[in-house]
C-alpha atoms as a PDB file:
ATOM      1  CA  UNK A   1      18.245-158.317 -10.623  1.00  0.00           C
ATOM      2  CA  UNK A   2      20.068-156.665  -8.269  1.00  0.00           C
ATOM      3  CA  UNK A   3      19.239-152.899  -9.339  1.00  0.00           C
ATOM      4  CA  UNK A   4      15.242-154.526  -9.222  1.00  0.00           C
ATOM      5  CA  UNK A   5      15.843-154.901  -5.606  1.00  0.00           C
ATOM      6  CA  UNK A   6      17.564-151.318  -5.293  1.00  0.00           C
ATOM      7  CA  UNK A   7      14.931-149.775  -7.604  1.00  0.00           C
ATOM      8  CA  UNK A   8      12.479-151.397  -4.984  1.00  0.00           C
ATOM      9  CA  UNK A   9      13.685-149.836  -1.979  1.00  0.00           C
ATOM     10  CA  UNK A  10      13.502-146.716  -3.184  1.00  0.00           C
ATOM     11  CA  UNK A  11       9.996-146.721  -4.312  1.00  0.00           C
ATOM     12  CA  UNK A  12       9.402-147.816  -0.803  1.00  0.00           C
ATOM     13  CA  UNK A  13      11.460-144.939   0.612  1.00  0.00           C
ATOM     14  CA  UNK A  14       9.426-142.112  -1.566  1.00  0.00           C
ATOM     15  CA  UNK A  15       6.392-143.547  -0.772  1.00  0.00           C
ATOM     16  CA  UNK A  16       7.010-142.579   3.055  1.00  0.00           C
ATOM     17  CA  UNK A  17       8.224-139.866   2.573  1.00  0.00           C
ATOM     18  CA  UNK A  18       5.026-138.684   0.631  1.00  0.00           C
ATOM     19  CA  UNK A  19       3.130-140.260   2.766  1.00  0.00           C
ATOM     20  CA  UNK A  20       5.034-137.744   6.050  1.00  0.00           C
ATOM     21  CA  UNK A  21       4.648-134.782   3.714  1.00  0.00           C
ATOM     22  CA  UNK A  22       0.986-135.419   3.480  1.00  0.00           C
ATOM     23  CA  UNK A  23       0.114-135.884   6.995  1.00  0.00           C
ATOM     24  CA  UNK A  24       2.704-132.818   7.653  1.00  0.00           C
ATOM     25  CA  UNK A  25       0.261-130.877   5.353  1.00  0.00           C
ATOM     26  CA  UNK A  26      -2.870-132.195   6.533  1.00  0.00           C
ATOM     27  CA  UNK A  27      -1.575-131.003  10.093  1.00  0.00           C
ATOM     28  CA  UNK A  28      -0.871-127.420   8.830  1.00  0.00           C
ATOM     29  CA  UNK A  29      -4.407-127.516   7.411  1.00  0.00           C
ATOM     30  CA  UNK A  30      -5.807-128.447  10.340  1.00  0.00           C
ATOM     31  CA  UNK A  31      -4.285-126.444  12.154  1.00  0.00           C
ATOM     32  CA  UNK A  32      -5.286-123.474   9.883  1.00  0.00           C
ATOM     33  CA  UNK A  33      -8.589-124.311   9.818  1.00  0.00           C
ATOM     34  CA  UNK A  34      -8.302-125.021  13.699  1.00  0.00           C
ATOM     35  CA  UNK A  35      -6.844-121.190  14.234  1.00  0.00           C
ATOM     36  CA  UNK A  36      -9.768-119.869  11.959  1.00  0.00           C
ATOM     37  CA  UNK A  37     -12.058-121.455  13.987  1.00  0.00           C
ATOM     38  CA  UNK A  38     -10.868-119.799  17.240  1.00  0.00           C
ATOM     39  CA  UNK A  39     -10.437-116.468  14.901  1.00  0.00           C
ATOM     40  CA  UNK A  40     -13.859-116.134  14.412  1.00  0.00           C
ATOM     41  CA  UNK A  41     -14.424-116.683  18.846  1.00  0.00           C
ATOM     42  CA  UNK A  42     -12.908-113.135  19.306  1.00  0.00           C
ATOM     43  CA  UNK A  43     -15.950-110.263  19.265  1.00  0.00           C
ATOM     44  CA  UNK A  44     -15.552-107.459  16.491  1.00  0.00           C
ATOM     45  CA  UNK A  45     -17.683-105.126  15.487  1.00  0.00           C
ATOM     46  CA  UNK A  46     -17.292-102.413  18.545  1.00  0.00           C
ATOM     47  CA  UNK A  47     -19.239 -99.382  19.505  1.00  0.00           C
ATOM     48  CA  UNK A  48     -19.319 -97.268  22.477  1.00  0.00           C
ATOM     49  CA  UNK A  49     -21.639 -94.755  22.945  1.00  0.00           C
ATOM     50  CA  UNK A  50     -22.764 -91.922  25.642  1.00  0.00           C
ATOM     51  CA  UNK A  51     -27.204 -91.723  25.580  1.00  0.00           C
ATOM     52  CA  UNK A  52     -27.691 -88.079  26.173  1.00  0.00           C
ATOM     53  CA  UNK A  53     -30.867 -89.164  28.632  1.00  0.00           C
ATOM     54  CA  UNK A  54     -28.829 -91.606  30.391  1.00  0.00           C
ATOM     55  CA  UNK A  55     -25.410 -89.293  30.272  1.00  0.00           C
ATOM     56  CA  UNK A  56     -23.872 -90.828  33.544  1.00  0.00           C
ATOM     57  CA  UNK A  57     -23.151 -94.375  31.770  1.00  0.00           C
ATOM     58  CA  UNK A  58     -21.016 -95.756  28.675  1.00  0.00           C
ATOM     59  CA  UNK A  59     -23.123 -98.622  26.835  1.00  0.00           C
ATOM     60  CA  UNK A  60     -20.423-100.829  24.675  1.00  0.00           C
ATOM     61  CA  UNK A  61     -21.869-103.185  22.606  1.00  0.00           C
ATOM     62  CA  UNK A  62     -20.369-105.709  19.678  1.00  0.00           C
ATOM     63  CA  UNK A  63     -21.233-108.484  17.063  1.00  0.00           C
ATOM     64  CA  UNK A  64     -23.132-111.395  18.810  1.00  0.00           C
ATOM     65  CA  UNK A  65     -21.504-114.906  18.533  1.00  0.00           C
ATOM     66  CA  UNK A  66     -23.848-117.044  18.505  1.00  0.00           C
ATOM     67  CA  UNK A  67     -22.455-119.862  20.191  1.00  0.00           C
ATOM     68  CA  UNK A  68     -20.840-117.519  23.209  1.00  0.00           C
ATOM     69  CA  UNK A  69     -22.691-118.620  26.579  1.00  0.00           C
ATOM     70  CA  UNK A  70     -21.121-115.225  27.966  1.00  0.00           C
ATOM     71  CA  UNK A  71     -18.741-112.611  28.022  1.00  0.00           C
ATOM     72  CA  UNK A  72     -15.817-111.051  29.800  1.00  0.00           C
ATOM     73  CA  UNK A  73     -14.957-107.491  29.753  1.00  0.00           C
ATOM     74  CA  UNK A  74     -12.115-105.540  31.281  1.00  0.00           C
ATOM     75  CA  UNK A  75     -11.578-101.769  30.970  1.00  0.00           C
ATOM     76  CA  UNK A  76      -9.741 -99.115  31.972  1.00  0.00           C
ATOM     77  CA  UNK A  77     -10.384 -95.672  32.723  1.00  0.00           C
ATOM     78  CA  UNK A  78      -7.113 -92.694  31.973  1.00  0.00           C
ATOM     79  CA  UNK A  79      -8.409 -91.025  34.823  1.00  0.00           C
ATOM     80  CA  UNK A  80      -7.354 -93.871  37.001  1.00  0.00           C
ATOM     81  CA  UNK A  81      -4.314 -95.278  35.337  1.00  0.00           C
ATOM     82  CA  UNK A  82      -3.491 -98.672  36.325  1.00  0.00           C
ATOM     83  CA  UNK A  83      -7.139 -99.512  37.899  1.00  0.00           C
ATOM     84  CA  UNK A  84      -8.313-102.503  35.890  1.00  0.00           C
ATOM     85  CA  UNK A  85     -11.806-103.342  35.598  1.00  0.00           C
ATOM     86  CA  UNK A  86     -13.432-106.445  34.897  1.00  0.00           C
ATOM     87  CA  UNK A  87     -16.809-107.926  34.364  1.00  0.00           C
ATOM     88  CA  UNK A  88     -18.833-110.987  32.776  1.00  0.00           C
ATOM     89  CA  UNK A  89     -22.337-110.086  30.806  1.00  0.00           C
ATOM     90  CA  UNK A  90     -24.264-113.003  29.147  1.00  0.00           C
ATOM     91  CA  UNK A  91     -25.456-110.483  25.955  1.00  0.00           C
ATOM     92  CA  UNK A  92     -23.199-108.665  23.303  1.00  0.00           C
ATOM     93  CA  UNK A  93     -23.540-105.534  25.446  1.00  0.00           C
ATOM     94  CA  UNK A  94     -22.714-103.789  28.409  1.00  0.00           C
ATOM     95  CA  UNK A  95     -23.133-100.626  30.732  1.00  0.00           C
ATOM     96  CA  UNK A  96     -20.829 -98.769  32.699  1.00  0.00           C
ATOM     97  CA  UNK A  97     -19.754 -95.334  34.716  1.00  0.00           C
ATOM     98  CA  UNK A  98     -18.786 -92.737  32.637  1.00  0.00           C
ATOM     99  CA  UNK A  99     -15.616 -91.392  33.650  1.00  0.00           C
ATOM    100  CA  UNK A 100     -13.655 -88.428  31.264  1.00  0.00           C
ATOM    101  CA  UNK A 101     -10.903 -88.847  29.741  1.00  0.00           C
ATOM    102  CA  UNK A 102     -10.279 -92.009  27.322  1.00  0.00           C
ATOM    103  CA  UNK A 103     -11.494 -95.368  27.559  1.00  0.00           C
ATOM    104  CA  UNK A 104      -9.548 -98.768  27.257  1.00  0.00           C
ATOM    105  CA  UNK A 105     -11.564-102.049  26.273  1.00  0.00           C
ATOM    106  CA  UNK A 106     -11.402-105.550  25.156  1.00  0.00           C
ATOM    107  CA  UNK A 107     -14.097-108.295  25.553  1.00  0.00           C
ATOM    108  CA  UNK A 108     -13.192-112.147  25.258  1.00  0.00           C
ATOM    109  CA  UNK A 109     -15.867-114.851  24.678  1.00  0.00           C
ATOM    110  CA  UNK A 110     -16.353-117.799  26.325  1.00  0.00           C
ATOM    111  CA  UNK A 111     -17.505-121.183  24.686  1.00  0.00           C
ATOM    112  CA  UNK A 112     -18.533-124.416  26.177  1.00  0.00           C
ATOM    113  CA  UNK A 113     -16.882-123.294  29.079  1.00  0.00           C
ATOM    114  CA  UNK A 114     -13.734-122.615  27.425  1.00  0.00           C
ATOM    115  CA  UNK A 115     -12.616-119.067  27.259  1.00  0.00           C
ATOM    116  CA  UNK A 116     -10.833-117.424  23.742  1.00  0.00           C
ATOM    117  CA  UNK A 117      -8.541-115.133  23.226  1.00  0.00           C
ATOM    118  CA  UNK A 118      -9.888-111.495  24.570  1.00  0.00           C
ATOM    119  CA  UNK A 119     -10.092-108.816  21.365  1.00  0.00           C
ATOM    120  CA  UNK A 120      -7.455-106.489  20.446  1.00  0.00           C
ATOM    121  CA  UNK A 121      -8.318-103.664  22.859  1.00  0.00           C
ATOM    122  CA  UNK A 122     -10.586-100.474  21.810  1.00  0.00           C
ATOM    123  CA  UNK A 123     -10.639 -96.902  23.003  1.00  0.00           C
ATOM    124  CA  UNK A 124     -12.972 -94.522  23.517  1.00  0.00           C
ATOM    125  CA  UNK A 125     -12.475 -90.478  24.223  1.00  0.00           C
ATOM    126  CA  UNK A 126     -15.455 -89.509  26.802  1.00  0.00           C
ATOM    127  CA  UNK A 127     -15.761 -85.866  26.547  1.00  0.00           C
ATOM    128  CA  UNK A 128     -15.722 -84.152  30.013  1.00  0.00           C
ATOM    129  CA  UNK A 129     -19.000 -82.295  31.044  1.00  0.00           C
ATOM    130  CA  UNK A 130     -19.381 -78.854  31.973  1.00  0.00           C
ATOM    131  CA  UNK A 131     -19.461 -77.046  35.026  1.00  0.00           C
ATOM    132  CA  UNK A 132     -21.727 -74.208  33.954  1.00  0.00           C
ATOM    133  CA  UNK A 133     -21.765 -70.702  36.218  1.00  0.00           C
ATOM    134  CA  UNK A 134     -25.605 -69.889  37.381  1.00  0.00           C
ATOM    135  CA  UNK A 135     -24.625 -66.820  38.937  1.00  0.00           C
ATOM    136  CA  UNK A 136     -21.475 -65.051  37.710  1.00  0.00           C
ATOM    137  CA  UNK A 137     -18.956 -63.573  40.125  1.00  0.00           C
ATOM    138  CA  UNK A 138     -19.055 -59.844  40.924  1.00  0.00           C
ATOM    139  CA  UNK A 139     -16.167 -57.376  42.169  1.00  0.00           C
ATOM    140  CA  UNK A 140     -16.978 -54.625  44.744  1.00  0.00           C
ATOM    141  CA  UNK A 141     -15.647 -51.542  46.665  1.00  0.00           C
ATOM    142  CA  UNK A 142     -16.650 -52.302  50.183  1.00  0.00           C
ATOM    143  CA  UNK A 143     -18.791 -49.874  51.542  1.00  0.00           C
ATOM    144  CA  UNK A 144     -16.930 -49.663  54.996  1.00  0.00           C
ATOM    145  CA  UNK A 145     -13.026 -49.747  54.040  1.00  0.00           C
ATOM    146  CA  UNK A 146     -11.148 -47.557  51.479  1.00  0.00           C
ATOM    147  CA  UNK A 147      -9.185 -49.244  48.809  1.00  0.00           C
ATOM    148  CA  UNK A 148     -10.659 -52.395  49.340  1.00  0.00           C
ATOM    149  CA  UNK A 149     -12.867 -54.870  47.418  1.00  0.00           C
ATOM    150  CA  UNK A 150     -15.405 -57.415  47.744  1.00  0.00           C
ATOM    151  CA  UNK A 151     -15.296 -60.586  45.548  1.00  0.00           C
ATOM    152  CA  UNK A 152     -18.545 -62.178  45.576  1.00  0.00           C
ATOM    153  CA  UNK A 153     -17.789 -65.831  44.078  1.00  0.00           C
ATOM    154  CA  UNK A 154     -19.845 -67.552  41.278  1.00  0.00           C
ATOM    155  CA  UNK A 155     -22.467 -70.328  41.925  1.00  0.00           C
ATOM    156  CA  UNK A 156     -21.929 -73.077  40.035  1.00  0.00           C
ATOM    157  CA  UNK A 157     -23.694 -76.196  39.813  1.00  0.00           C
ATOM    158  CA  UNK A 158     -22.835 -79.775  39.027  1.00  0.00           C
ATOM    159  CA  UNK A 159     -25.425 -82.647  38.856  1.00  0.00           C
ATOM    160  CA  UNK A 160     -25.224 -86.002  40.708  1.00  0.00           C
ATOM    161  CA  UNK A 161     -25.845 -89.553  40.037  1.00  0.00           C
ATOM    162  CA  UNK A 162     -29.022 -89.322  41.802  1.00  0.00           C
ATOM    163  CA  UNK A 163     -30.123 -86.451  39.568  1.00  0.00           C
ATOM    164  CA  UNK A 164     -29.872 -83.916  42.345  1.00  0.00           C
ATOM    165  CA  UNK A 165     -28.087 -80.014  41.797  1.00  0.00           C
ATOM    166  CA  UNK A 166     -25.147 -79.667  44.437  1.00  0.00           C
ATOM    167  CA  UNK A 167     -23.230 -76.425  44.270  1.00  0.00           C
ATOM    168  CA  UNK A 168     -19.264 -76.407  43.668  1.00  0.00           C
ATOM    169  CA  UNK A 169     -17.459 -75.908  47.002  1.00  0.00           C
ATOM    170  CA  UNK A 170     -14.019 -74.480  46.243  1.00  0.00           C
ATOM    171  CA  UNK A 171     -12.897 -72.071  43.164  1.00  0.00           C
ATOM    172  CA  UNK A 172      -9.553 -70.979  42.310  1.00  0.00           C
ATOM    173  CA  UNK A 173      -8.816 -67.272  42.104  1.00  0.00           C
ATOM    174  CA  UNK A 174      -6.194 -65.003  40.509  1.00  0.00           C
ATOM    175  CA  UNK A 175      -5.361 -61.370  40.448  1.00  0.00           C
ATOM    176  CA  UNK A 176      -3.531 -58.318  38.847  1.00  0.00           C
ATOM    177  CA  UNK A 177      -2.899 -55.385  40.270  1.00  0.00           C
ATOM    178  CA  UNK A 178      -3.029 -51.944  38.209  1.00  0.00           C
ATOM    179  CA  UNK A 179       1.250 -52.140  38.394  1.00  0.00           C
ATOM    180  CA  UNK A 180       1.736 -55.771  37.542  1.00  0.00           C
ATOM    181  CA  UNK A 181       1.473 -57.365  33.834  1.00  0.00           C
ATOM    182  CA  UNK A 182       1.023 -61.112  35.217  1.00  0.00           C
ATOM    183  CA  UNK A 183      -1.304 -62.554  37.728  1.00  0.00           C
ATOM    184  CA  UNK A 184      -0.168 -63.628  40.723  1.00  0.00           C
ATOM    185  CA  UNK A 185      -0.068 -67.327  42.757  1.00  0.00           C
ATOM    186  CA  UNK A 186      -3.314 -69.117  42.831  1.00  0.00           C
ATOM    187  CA  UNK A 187      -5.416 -68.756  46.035  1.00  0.00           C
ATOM    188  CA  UNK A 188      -8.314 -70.907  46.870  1.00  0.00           C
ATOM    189  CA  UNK A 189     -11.542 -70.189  48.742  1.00  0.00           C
ATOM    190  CA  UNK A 190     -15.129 -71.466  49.419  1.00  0.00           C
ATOM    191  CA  UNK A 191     -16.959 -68.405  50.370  1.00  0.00           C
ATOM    192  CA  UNK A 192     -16.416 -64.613  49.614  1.00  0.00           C
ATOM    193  CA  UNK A 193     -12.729 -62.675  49.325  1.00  0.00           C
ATOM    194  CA  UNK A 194     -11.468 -59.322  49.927  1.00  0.00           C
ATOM    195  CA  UNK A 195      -8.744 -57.374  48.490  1.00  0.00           C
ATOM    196  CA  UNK A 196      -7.396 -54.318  50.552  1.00  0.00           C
ATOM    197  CA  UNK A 197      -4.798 -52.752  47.877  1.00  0.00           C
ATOM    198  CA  UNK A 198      -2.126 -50.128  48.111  1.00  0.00           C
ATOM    199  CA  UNK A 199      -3.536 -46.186  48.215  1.00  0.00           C
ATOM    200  CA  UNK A 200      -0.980 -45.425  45.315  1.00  0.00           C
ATOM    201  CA  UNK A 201      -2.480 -48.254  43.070  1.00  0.00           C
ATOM    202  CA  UNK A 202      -4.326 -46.761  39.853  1.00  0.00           C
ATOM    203  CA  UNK A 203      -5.755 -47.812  36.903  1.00  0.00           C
ATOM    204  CA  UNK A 204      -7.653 -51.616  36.484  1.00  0.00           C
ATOM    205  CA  UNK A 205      -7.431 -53.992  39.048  1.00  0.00           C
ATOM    206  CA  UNK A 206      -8.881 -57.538  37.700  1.00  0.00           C
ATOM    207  CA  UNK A 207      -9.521 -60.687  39.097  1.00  0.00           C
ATOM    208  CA  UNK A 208      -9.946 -63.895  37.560  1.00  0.00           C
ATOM    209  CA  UNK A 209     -12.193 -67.107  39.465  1.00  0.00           C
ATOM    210  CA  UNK A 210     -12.825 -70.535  38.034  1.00  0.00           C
ATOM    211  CA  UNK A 211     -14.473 -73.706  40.132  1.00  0.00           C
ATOM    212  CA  UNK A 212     -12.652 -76.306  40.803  1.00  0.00           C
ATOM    213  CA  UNK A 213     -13.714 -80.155  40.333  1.00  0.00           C
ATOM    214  CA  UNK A 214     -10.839 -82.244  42.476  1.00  0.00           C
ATOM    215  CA  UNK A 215     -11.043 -79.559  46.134  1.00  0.00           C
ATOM    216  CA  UNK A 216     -13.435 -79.493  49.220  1.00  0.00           C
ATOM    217  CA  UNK A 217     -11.480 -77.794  51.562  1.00  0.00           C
ATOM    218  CA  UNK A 218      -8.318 -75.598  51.389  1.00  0.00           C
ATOM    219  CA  UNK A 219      -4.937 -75.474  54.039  1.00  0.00           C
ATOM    220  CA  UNK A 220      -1.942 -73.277  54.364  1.00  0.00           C
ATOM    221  CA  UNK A 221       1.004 -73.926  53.013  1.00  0.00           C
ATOM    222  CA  UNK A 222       3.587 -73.664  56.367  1.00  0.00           C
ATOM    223  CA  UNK A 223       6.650 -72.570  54.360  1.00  0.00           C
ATOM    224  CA  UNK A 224       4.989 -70.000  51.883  1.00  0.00           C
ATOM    225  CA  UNK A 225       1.534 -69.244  53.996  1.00  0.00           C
ATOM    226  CA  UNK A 226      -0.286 -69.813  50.731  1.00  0.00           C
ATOM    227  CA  UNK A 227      -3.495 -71.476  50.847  1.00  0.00           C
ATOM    228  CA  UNK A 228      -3.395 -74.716  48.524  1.00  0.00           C
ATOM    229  CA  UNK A 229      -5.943 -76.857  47.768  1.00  0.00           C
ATOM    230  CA  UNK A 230      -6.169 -80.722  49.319  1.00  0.00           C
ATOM    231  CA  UNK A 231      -7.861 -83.652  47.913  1.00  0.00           C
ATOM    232  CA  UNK A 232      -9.932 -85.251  51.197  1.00  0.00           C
ATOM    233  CA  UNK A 233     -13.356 -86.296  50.514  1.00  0.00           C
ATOM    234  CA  UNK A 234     -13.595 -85.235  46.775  1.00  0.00           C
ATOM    235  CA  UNK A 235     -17.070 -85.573  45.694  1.00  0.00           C
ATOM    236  CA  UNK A 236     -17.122 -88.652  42.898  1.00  0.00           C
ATOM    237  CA  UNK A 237     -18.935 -87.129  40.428  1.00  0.00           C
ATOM    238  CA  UNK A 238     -17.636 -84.187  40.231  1.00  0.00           C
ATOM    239  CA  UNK A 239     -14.310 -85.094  39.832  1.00  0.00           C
ATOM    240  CA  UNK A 240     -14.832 -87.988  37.624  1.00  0.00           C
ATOM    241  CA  UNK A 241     -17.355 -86.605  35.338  1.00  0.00           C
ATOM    242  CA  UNK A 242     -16.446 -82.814  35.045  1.00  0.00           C
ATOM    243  CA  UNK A 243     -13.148 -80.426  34.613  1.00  0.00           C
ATOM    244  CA  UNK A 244     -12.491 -77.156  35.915  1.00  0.00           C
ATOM    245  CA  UNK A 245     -14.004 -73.989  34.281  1.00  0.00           C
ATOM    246  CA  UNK A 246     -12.978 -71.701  32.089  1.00  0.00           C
ATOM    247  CA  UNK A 247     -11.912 -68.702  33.661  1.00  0.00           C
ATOM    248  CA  UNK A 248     -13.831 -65.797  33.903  1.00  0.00           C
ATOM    249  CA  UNK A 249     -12.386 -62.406  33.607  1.00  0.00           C
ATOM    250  CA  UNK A 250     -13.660 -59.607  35.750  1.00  0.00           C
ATOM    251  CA  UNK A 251     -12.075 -55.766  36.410  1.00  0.00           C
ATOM    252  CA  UNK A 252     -12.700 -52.936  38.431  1.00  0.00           C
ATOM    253  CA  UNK A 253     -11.412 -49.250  37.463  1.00  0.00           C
ATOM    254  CA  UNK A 254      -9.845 -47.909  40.668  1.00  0.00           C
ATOM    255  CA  UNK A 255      -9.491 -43.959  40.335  1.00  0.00           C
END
């Protein structure tokens, strides 16, 4: 009889024991199902995309969930590192500047109130637009001075938000005399340049201009007397939505 008893108890023990390994799985199921359930809450299905009649903006989009009541976005442009952006749209879509350089998304639904966890974030290269030259520069003896010539800067253009032409205020120049292999320092200007140069100088003199996208006004530098550029009152779009220009090239044969 008395192994019956002992025989008993430890039925009784297994019995809990299954019984704690069942609801142990049934909790990991749960739980599972649970995290799938909150899986399928995060938006996939990404695409960002630049309309060529609307070329200002960046329209994201992604897979609807139905049961979403809205969504929040942040973003972050490379051209102004550490500037977070953040907004809440009720569709599986939204609009925004375009800025160059690359992109930085993620979107997070929100359900019943409740929001889930945001989307692994997404990145998008926007390609900077040009700055094209209307009018090219031109190089000139003056007509009044020996050995010394006119630069007659480029026009270039750039287009606004409001659709409007504005000309580029401030180009970069470089030159090389006849006697030198390199170009020298930068110098920076907003309206016409002249070059006096040394009688003795022969051969090609060349210059080289290209406008500028982050300059409105220039200053002297008060240990080298260089002029430099400075950054007050940059014009938005055209430092957010355009780069400098290539260079262009132009010479002069002095005799």
């Amino acid at each position: 009889m008395p192994t019956a008893k002992f025989s008993s108890k430890k039925k009784g023990k297994v019995i809990v024991i299954l019984i704690i390994a069942a609801l142990v799985v049934a909790g990991i199921v749960i739980g599972i199902l649970l995290w799938k359930g909150r899986q399928s809450y995060i938006p996939e299905g990404f695409s960002a995309d630049i309309d060529d009649q609307i070329k200002f903006y960046i329209t994201i989009t992604w897979e609807d969930i139905a049961e979403a009541e809205e969504y929040n976005v942040e973003y972050e442009y490379s051209l102004y590192s550490g500037q977070m952006h953040s907004q809440t749209v009720t569709s599986s879509e939204i609009t925004i500047d375009r800025k160059r350089g690359e992109l930085k998304y993620r979107v997070q639904s929100v359900i019943k109130g409740k929001a889930n966890p945001f989307s692994a974030w997404q990145s998008y290269a926007v390609a900077p637009m040009e700055l094209p030259f209307f009018i090219p520069p031109t190089l000139e003896p003056s007509e009044e001075l020996e050995n010394t010539f006119i630069l007659n800067l480029p026009i270039v253009v750039y287009e606004r938000y409001d659709k409007e032409l504005v000309a580029v205020p401030t180009f970069e120049i470089k030159d090389k005399l006849p006697s030198e292999t390199n170009f020298g320092q930068s110098i920076f200007r907003v309206i016409s340049h002249s070059y006096t140069l040394p009688a003795d100088e022969k051969g090609t003199f060349t210059v080289k201009v290209r406008a500028l996208n982050n300059t409105t006004f220039t200053a002297t530098d008060e240990k080298t007397g260089q002029l430099i550029p400075i950054t007050e009152n940059i014009p938005v779009e055209l430092y957010d939505l355009y780069e400098p220009s290539d260079w262009i090239e132009i010479s002069i044969e002095i005799e």
